[in-house]
Protein backbone atom coordinates (compact mmCIF):
# COMPACT_ATOMS: atom_id res chain seq x y z
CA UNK A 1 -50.73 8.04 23.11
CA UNK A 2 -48.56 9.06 19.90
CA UNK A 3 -45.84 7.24 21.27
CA UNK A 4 -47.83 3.62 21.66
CA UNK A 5 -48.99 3.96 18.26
CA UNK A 6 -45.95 4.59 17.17
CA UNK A 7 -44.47 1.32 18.46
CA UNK A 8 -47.35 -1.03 17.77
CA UNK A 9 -46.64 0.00 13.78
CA UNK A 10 -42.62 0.28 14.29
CA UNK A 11 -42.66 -3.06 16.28
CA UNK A 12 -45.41 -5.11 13.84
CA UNK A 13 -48.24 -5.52 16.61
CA UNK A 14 -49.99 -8.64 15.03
CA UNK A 15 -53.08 -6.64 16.58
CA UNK A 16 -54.87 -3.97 14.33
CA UNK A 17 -55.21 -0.93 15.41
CA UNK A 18 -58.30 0.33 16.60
CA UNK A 19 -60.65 2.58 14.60
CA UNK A 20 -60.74 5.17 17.25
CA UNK A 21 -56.61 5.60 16.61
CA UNK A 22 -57.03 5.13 13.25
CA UNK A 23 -59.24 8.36 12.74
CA UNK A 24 -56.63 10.00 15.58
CA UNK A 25 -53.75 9.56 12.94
CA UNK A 26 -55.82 10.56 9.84
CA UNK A 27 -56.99 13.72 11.84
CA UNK A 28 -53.83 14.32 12.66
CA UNK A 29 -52.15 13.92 8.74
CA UNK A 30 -55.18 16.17 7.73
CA UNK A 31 -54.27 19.14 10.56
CA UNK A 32 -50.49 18.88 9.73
CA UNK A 33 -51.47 19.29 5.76
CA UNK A 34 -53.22 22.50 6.25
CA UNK A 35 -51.07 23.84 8.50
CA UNK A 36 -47.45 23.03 6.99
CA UNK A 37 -48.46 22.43 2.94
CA UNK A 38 -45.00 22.24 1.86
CA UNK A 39 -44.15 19.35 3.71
CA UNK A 40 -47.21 17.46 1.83
């Protein structure tokens, strides 16, 4: 999943992405935040 994300951004996918993987990759930034702070 991560990884066709990743390449619709990398490889400008004229489609946007849906909501759904949207929240994914904010829930995601959020977890990573807590849990690692000094890489934020």
């Amino acid at each position: 999943m991560i990884r066709e994300v990743r390449n619709d951004i990398m490889h400008f996918n004229p489609e946007d992405l849906p909501t759904n993987t949207v929240d994914m990759l904010r829930n995601l930034l959020r977890m990573i935040r807590l849990n690692m702070p000094l890489l934020s």
